[in-house]
PDB file of N, CA and C in Angstrom:
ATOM      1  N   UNK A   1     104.694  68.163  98.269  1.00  0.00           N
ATOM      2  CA  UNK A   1     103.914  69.386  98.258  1.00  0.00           C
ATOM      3  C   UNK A   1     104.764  70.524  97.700  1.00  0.00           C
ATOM      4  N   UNK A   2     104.291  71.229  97.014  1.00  0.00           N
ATOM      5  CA  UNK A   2     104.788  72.033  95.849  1.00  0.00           C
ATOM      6  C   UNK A   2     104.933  73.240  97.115  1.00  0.00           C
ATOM      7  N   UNK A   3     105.868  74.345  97.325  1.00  0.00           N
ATOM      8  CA  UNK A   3     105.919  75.228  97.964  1.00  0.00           C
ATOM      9  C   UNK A   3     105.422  77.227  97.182  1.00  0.00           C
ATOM     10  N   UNK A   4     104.370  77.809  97.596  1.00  0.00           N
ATOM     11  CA  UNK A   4     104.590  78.836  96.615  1.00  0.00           C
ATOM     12  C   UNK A   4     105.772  79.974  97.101  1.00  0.00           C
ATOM     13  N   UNK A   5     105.901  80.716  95.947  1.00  0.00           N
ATOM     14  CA  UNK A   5     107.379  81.691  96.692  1.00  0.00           C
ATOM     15  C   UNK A   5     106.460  82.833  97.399  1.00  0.00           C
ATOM     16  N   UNK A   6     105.557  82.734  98.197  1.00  0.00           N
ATOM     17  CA  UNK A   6     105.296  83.793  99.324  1.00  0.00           C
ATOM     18  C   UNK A   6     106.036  82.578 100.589  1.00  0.00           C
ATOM     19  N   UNK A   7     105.846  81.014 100.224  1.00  0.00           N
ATOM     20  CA  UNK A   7     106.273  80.270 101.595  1.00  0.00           C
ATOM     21  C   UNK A   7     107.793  80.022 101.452  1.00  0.00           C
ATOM     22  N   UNK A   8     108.401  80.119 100.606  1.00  0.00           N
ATOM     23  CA  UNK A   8     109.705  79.786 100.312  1.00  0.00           C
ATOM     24  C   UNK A   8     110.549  81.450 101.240  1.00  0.00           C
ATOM     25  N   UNK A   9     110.163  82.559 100.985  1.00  0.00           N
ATOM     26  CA  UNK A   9     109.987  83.733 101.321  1.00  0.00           C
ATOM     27  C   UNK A   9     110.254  83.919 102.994  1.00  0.00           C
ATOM     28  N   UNK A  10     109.092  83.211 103.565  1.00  0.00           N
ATOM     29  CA  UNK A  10     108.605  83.185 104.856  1.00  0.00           C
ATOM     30  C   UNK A  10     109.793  82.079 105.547  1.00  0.00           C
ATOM     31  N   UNK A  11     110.395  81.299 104.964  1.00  0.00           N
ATOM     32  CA  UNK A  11     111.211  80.573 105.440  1.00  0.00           C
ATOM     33  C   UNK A  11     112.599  81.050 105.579  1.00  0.00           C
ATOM     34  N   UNK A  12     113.172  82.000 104.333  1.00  0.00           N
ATOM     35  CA  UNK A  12     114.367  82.484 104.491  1.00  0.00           C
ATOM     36  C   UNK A  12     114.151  83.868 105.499  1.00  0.00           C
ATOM     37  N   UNK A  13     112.933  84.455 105.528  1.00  0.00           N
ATOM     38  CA  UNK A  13     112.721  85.393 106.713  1.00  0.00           C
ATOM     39  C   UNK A  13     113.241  84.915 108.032  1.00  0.00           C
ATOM     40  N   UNK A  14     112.326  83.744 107.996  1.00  0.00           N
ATOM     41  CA  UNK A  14     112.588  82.947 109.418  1.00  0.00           C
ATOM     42  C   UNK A  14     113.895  82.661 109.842  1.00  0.00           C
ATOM     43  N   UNK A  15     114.269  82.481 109.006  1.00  0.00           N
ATOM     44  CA  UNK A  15     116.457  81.630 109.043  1.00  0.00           C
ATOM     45  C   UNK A  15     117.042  83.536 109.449  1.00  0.00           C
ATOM     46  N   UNK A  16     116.556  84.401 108.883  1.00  0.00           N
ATOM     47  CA  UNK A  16     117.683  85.575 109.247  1.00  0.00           C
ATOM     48  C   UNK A  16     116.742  85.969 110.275  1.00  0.00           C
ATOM     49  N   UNK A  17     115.825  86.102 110.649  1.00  0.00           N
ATOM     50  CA  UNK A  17     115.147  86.204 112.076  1.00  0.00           C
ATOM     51  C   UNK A  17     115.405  86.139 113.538  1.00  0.00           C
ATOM     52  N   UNK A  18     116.193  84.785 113.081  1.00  0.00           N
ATOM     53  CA  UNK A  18     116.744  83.799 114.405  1.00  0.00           C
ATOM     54  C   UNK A  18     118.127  84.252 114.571  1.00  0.00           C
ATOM     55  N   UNK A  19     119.002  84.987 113.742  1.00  0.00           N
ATOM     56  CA  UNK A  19     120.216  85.085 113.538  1.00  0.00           C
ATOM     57  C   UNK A  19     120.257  86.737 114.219  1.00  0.00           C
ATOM     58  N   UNK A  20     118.922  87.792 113.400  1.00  0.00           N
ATOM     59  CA  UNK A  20     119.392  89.000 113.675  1.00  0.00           C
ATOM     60  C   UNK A  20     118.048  89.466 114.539  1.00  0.00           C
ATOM     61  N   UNK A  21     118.503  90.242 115.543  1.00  0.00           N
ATOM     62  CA  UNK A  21     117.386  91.386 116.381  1.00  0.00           C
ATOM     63  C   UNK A  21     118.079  92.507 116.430  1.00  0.00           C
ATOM     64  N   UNK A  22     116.855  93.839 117.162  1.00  0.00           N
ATOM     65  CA  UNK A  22     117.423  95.064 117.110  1.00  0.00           C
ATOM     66  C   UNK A  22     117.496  94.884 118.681  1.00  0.00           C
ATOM     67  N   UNK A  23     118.268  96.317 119.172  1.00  0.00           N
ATOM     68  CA  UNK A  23     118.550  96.763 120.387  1.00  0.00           C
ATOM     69  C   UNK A  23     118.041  98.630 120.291  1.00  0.00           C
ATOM     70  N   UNK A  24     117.672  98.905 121.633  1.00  0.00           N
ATOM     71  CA  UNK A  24     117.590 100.678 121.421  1.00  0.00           C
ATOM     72  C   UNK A  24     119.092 101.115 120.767  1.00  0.00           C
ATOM     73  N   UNK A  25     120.025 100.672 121.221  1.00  0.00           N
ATOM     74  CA  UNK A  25     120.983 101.563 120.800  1.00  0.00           C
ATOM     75  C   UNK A  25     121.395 100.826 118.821  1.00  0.00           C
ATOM     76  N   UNK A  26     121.472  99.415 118.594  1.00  0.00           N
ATOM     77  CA  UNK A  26     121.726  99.263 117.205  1.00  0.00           C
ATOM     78  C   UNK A  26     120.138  98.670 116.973  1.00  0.00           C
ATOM     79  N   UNK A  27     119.283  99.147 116.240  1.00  0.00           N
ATOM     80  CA  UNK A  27     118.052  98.829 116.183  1.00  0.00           C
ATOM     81  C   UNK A  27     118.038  98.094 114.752  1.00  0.00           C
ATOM     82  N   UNK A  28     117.140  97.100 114.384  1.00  0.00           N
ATOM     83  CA  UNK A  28     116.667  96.521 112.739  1.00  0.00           C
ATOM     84  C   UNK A  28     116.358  97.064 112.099  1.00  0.00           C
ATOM     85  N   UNK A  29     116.451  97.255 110.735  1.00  0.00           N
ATOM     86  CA  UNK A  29     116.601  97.947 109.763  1.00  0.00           C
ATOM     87  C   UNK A  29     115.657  97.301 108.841  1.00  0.00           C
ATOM     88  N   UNK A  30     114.298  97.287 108.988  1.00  0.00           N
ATOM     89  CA  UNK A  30     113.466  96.173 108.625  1.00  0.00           C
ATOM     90  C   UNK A  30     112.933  96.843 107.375  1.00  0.00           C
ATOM     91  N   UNK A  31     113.437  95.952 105.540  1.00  0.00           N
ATOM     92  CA  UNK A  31     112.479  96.116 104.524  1.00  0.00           C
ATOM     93  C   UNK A  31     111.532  95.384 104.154  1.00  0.00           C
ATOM     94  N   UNK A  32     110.517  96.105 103.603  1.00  0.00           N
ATOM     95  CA  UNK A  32     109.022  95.114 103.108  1.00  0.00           C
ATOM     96  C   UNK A  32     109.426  95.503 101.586  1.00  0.00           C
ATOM     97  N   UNK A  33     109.149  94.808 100.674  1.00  0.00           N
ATOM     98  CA  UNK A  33     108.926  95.343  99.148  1.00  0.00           C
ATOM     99  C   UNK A  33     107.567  94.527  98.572  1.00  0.00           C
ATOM    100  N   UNK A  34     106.559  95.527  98.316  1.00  0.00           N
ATOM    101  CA  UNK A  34     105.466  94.998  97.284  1.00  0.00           C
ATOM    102  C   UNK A  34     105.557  95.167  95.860  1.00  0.00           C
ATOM    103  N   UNK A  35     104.752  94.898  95.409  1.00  0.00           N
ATOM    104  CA  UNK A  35     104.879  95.166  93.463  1.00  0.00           C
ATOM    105  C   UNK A  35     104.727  96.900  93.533  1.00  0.00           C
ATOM    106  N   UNK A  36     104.354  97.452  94.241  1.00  0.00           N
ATOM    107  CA  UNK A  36     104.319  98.905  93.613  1.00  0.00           C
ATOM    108  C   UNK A  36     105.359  99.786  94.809  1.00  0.00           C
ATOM    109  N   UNK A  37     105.269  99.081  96.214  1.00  0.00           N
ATOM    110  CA  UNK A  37     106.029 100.280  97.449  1.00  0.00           C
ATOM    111  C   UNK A  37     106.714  99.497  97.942  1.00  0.00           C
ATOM    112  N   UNK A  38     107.698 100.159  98.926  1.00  0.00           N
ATOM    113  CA  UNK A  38     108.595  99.739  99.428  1.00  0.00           C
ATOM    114  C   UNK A  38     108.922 100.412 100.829  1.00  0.00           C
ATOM    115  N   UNK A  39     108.670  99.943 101.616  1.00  0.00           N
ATOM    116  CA  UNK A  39     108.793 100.313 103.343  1.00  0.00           C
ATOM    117  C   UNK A  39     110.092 100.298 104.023  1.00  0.00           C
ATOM    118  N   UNK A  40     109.894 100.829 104.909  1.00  0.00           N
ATOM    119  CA  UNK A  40     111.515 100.942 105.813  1.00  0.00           C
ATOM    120  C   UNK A  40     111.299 101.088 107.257  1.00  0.00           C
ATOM    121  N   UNK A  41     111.523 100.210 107.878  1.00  0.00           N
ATOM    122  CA  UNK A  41     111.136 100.784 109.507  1.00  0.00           C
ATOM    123  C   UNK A  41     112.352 100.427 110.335  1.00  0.00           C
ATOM    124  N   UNK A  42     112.594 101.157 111.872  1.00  0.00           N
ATOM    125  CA  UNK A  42     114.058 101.142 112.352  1.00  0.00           C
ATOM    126  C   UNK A  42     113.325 100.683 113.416  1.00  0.00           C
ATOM    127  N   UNK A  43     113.776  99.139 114.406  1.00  0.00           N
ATOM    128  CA  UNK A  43     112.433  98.595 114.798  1.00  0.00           C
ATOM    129  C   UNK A  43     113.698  98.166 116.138  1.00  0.00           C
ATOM    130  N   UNK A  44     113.293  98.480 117.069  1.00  0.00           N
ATOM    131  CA  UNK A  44     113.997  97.439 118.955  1.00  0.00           C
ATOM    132  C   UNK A  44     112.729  96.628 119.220  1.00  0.00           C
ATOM    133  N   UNK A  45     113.631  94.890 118.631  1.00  0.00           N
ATOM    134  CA  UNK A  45     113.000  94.120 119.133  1.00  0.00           C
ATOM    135  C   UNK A  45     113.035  93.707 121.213  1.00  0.00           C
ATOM    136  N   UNK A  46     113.765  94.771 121.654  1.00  0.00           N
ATOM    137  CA  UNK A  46     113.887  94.252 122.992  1.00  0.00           C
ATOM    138  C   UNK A  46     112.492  94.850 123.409  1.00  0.00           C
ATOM    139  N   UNK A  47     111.744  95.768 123.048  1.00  0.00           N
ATOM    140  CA  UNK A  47     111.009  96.671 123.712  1.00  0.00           C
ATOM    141  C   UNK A  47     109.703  96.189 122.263  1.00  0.00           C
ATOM    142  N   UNK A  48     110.037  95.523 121.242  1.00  0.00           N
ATOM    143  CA  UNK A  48     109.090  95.433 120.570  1.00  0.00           C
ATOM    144  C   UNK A  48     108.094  96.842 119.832  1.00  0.00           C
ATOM    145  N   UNK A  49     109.272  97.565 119.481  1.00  0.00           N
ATOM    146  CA  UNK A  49     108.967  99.272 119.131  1.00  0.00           C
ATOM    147  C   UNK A  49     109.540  99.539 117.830  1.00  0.00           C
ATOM    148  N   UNK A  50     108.482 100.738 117.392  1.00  0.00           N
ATOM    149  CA  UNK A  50     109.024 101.397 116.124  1.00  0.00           C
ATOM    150  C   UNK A  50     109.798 102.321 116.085  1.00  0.00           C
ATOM    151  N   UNK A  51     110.881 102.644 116.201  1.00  0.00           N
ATOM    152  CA  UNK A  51     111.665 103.996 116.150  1.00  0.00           C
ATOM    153  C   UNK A  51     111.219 104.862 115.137  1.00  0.00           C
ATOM    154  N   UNK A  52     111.390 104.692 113.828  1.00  0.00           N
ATOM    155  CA  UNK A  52     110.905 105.131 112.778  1.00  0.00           C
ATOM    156  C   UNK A  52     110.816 104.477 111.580  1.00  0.00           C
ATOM    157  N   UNK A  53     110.144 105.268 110.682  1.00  0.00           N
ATOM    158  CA  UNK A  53     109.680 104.417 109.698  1.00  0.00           C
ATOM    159  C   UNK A  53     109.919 105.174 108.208  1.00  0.00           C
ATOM    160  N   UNK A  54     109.516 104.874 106.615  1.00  0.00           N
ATOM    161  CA  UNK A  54     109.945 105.785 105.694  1.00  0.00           C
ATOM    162  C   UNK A  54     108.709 104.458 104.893  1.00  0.00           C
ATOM    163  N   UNK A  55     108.500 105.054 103.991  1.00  0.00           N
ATOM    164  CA  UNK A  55     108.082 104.112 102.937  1.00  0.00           C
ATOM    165  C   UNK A  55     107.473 105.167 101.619  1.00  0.00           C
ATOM    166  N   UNK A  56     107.726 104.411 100.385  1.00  0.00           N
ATOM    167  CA  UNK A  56     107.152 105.127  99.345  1.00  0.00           C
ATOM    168  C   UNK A  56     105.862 105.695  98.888  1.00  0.00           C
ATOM    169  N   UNK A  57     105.080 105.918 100.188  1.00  0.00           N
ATOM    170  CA  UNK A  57     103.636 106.314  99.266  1.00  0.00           C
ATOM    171  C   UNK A  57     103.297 107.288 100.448  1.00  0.00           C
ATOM    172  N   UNK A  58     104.753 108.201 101.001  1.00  0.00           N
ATOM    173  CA  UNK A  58     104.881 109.135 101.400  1.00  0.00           C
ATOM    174  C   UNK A  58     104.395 110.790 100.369  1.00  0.00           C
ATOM    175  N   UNK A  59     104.365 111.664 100.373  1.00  0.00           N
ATOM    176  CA  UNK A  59     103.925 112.470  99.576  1.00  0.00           C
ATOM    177  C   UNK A  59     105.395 112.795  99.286  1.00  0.00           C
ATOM    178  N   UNK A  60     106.143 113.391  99.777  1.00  0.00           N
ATOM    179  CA  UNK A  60     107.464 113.656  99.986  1.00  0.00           C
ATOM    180  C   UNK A  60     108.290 112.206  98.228  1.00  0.00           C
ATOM    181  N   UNK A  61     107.754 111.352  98.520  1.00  0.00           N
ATOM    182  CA  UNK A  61     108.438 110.427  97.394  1.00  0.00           C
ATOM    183  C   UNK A  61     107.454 110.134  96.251  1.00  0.00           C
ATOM    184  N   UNK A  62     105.989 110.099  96.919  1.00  0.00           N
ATOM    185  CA  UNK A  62     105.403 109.395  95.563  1.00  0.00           C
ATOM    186  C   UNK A  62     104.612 110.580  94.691  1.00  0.00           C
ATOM    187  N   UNK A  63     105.428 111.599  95.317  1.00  0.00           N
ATOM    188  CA  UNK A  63     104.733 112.971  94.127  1.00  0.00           C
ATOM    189  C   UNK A  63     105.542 112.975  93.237  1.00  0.00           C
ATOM    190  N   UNK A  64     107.032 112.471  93.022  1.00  0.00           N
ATOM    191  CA  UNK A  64     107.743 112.239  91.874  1.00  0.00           C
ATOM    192  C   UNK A  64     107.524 111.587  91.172  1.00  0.00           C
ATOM    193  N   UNK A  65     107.937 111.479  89.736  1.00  0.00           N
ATOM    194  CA  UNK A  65     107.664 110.651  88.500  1.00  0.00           C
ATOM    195  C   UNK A  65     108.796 110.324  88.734  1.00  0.00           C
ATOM    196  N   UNK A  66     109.376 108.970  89.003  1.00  0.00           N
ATOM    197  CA  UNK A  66     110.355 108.185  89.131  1.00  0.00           C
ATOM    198  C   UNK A  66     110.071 106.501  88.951  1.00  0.00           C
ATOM    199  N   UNK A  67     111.082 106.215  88.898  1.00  0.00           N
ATOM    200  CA  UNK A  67     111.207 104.694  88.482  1.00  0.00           C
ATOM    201  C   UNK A  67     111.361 104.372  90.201  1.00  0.00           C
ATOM    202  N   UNK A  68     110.752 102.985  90.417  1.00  0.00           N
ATOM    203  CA  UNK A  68     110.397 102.181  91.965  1.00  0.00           C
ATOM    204  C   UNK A  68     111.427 102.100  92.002  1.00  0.00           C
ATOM    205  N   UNK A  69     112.944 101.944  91.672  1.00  0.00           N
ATOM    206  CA  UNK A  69     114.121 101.706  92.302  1.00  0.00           C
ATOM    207  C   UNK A  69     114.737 103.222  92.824  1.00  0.00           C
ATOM    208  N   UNK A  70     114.555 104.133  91.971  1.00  0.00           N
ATOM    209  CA  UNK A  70     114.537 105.774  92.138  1.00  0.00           C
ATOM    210  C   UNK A  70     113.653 106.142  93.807  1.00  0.00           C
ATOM    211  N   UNK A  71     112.709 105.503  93.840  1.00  0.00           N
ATOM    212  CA  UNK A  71     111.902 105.622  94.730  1.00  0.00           C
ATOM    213  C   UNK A  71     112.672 104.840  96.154  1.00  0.00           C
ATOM    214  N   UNK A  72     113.245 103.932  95.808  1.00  0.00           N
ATOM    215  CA  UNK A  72     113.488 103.085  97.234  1.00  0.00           C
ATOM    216  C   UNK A  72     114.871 104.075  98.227  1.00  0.00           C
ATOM    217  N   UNK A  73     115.921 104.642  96.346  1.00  0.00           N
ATOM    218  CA  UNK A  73     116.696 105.279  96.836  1.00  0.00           C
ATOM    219  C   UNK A  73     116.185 106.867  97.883  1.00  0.00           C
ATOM    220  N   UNK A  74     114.829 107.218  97.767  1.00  0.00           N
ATOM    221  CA  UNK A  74     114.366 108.447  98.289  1.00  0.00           C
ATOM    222  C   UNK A  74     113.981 107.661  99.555  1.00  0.00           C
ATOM    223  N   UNK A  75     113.783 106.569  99.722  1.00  0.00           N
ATOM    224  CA  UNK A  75     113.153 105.782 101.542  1.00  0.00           C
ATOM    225  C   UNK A  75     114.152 105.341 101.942  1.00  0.00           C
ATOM    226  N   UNK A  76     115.425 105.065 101.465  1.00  0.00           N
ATOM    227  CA  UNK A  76     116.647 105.207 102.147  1.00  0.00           C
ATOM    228  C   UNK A  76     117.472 106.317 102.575  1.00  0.00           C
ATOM    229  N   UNK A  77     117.424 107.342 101.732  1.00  0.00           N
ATOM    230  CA  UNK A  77     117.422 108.534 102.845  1.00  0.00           C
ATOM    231  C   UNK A  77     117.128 109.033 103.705  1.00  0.00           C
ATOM    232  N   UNK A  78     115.324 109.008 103.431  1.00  0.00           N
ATOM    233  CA  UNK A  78     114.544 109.272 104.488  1.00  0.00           C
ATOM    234  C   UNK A  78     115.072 108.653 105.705  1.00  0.00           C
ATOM    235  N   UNK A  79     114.658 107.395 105.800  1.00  0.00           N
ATOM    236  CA  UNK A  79     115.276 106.782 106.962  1.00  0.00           C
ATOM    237  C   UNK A  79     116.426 106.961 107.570  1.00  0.00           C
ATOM    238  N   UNK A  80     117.199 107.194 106.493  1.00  0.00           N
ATOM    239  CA  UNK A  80     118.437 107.705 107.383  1.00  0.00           C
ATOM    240  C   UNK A  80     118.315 108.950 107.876  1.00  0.00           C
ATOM    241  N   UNK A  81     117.774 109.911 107.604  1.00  0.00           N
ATOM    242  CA  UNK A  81     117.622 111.244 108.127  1.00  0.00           C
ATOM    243  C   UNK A  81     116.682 110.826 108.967  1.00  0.00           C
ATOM    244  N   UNK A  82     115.677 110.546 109.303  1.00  0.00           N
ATOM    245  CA  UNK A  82     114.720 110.227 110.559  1.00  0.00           C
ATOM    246  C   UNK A  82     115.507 109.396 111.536  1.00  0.00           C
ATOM    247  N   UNK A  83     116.995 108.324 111.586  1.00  0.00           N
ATOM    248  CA  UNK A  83     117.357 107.578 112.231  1.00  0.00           C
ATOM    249  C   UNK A  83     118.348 108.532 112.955  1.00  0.00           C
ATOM    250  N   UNK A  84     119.221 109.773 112.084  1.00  0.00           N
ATOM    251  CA  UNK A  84     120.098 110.386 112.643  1.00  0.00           C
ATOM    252  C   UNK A  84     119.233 111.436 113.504  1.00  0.00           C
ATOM    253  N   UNK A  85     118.040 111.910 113.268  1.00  0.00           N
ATOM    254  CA  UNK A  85     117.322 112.946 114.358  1.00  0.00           C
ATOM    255  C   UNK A  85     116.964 112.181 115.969  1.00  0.00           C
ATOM    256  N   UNK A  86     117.086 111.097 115.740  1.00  0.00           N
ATOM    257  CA  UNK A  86     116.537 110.295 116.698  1.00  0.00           C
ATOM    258  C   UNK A  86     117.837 109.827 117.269  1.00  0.00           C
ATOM    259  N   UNK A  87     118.902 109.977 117.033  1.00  0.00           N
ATOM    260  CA  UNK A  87     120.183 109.804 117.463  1.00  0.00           C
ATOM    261  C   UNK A  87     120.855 108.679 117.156  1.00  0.00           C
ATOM    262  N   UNK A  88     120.454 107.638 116.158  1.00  0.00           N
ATOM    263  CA  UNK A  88     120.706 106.479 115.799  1.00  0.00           C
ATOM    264  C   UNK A  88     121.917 106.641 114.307  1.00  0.00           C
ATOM    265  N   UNK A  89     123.280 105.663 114.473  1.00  0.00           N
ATOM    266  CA  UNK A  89     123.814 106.190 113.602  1.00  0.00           C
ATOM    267  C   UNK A  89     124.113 104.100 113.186  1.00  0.00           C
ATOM    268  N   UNK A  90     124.100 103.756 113.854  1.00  0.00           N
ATOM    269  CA  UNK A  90     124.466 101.525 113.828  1.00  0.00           C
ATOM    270  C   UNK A  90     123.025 101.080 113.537  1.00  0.00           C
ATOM    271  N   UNK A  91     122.765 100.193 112.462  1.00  0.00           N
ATOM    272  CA  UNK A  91     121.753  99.626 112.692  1.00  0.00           C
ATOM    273  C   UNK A  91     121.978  97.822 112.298  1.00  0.00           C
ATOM    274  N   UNK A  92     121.297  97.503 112.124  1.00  0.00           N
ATOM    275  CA  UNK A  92     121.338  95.729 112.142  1.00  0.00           C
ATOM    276  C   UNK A  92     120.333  95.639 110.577  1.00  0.00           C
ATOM    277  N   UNK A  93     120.694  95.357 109.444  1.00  0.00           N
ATOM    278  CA  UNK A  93     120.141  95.195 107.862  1.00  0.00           C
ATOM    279  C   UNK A  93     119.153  93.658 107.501  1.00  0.00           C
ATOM    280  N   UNK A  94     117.906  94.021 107.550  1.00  0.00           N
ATOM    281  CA  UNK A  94     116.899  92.657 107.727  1.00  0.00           C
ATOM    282  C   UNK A  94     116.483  93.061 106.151  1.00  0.00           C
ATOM    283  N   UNK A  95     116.964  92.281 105.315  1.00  0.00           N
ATOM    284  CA  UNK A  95     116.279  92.401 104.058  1.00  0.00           C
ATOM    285  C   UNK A  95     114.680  91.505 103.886  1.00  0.00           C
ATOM    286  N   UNK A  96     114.341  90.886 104.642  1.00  0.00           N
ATOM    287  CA  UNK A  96     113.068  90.501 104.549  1.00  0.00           C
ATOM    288  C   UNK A  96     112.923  89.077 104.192  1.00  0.00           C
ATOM    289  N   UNK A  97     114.105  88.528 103.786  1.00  0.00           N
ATOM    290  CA  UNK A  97     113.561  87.175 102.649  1.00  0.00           C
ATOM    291  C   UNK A  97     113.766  87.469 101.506  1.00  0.00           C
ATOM    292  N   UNK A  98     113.733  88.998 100.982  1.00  0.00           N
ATOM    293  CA  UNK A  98     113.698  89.597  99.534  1.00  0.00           C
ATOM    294  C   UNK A  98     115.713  89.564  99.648  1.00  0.00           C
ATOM    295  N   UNK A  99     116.094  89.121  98.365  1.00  0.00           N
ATOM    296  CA  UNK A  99     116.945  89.171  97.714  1.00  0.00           C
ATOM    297  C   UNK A  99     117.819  90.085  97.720  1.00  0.00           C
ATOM    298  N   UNK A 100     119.272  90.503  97.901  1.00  0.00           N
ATOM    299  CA  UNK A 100     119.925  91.894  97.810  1.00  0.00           C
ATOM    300  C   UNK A 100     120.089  92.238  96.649  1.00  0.00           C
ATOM    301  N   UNK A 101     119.156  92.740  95.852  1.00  0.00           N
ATOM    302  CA  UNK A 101     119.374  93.580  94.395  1.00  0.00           C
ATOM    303  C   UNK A 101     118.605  94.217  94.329  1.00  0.00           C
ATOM    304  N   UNK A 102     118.447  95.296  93.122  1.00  0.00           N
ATOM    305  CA  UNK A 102     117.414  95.973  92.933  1.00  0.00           C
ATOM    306  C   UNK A 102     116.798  97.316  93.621  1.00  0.00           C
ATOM    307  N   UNK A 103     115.586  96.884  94.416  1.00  0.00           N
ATOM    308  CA  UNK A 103     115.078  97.806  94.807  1.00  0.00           C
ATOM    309  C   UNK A 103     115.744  97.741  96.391  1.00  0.00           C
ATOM    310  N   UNK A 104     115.913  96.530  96.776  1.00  0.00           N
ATOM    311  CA  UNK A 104     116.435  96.266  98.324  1.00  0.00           C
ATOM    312  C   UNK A 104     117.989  96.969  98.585  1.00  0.00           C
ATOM    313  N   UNK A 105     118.572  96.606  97.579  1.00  0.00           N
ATOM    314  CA  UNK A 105     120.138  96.865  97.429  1.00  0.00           C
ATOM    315  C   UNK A 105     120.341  98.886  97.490  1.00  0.00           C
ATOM    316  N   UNK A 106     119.266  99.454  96.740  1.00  0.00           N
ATOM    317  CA  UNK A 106     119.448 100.865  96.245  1.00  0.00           C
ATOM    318  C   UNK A 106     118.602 101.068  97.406  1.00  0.00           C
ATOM    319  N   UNK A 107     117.997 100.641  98.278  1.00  0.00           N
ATOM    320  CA  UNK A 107     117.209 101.387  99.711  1.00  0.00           C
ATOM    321  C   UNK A 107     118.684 101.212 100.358  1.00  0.00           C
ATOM    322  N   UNK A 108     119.513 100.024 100.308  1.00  0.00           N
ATOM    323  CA  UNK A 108     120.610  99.984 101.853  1.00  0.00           C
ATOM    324  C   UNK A 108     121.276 100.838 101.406  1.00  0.00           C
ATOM    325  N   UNK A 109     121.810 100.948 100.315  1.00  0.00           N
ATOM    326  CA  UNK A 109     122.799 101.740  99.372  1.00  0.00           C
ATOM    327  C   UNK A 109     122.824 103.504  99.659  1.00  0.00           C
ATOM    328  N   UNK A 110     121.844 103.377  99.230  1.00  0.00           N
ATOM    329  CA  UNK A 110     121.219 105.139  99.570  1.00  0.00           C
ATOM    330  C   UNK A 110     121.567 105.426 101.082  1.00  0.00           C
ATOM    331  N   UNK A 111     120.952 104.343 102.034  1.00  0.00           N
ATOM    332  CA  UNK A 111     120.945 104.640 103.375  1.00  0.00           C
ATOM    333  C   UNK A 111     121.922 104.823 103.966  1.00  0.00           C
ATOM    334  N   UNK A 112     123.179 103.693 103.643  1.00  0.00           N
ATOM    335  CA  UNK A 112     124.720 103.640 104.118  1.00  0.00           C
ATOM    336  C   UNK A 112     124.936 105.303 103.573  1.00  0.00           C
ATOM    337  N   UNK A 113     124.930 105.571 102.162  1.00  0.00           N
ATOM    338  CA  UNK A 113     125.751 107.157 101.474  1.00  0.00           C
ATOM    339  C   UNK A 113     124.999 108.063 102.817  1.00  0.00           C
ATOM    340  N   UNK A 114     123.930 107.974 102.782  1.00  0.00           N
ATOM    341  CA  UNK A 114     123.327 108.878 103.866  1.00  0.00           C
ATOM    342  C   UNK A 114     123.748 108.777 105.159  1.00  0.00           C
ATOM    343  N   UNK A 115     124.947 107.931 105.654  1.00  0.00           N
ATOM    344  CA  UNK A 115     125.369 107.924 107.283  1.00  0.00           C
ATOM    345  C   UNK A 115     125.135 106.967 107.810  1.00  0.00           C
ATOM    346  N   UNK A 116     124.016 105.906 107.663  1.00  0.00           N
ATOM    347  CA  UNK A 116     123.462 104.626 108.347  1.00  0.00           C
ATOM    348  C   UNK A 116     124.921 104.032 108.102  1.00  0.00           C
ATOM    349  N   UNK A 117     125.144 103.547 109.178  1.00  0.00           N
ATOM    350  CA  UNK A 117     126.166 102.073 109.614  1.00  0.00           C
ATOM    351  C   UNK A 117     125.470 100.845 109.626  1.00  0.00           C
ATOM    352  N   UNK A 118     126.167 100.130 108.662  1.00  0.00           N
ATOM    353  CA  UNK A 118     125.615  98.667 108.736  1.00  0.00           C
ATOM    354  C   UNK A 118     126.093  97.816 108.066  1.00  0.00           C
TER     355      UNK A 118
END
């Protein structure tokens, strides 16, 4: 049986899943990437909660004319500025299954320059 890459995807999710969770004090650092946006949420799996969240189709990011990697770098700030108001400076880096380059790499990238530990 032929596998498509949404299930190939769902499997390497699963493998860093089992490996990483958040806590209130170092919480997950959870990215989604679609063909056009790119999400960010700071997530305690002990309590099963959102701390905060950032994603590109914020007004704040998607009123710019920018390139989607330009864009991921503006939801890695964000997040980091919404993680430091909330008192969070450690977090735990869940790339999703998605690959570290690109748009994933310039969201952590941005986020670390911005103060996030990880």
């Amino acid at each position: 049986m032929i596998e498509s890459k949404k299930d190939k995807r769902q499997k390497i999710r699963y493998k860093i899943r089992k490996r990483i969770s958040g806590t209130n004090d170092i919480p997950r650092l959870a990215v989604f990437r679609s063909n056009k946006e790119i999400y960010a949420q700071l997530i305690d799996d002990s309590q099963s909660k959102t701390l905060a969240a950032a994603s590109s189709r914020e007004e704040s990011v998607s009123k710019n004319k920018s390139t989607k990697v330009e864009k991921a770098q503006m939801v890695g700030k964000l997040i980091a500025e919404r993680a430091k108001t909330t008192g969070i400076e450690n977090v735990v880096f869940d790339r999703g299954g998605f690959l570290y380059h690109g748009r994933i790499k310039a969201l952590a990238e941005s986020a670390r320059e911005s103060g996030l530990k990880f």
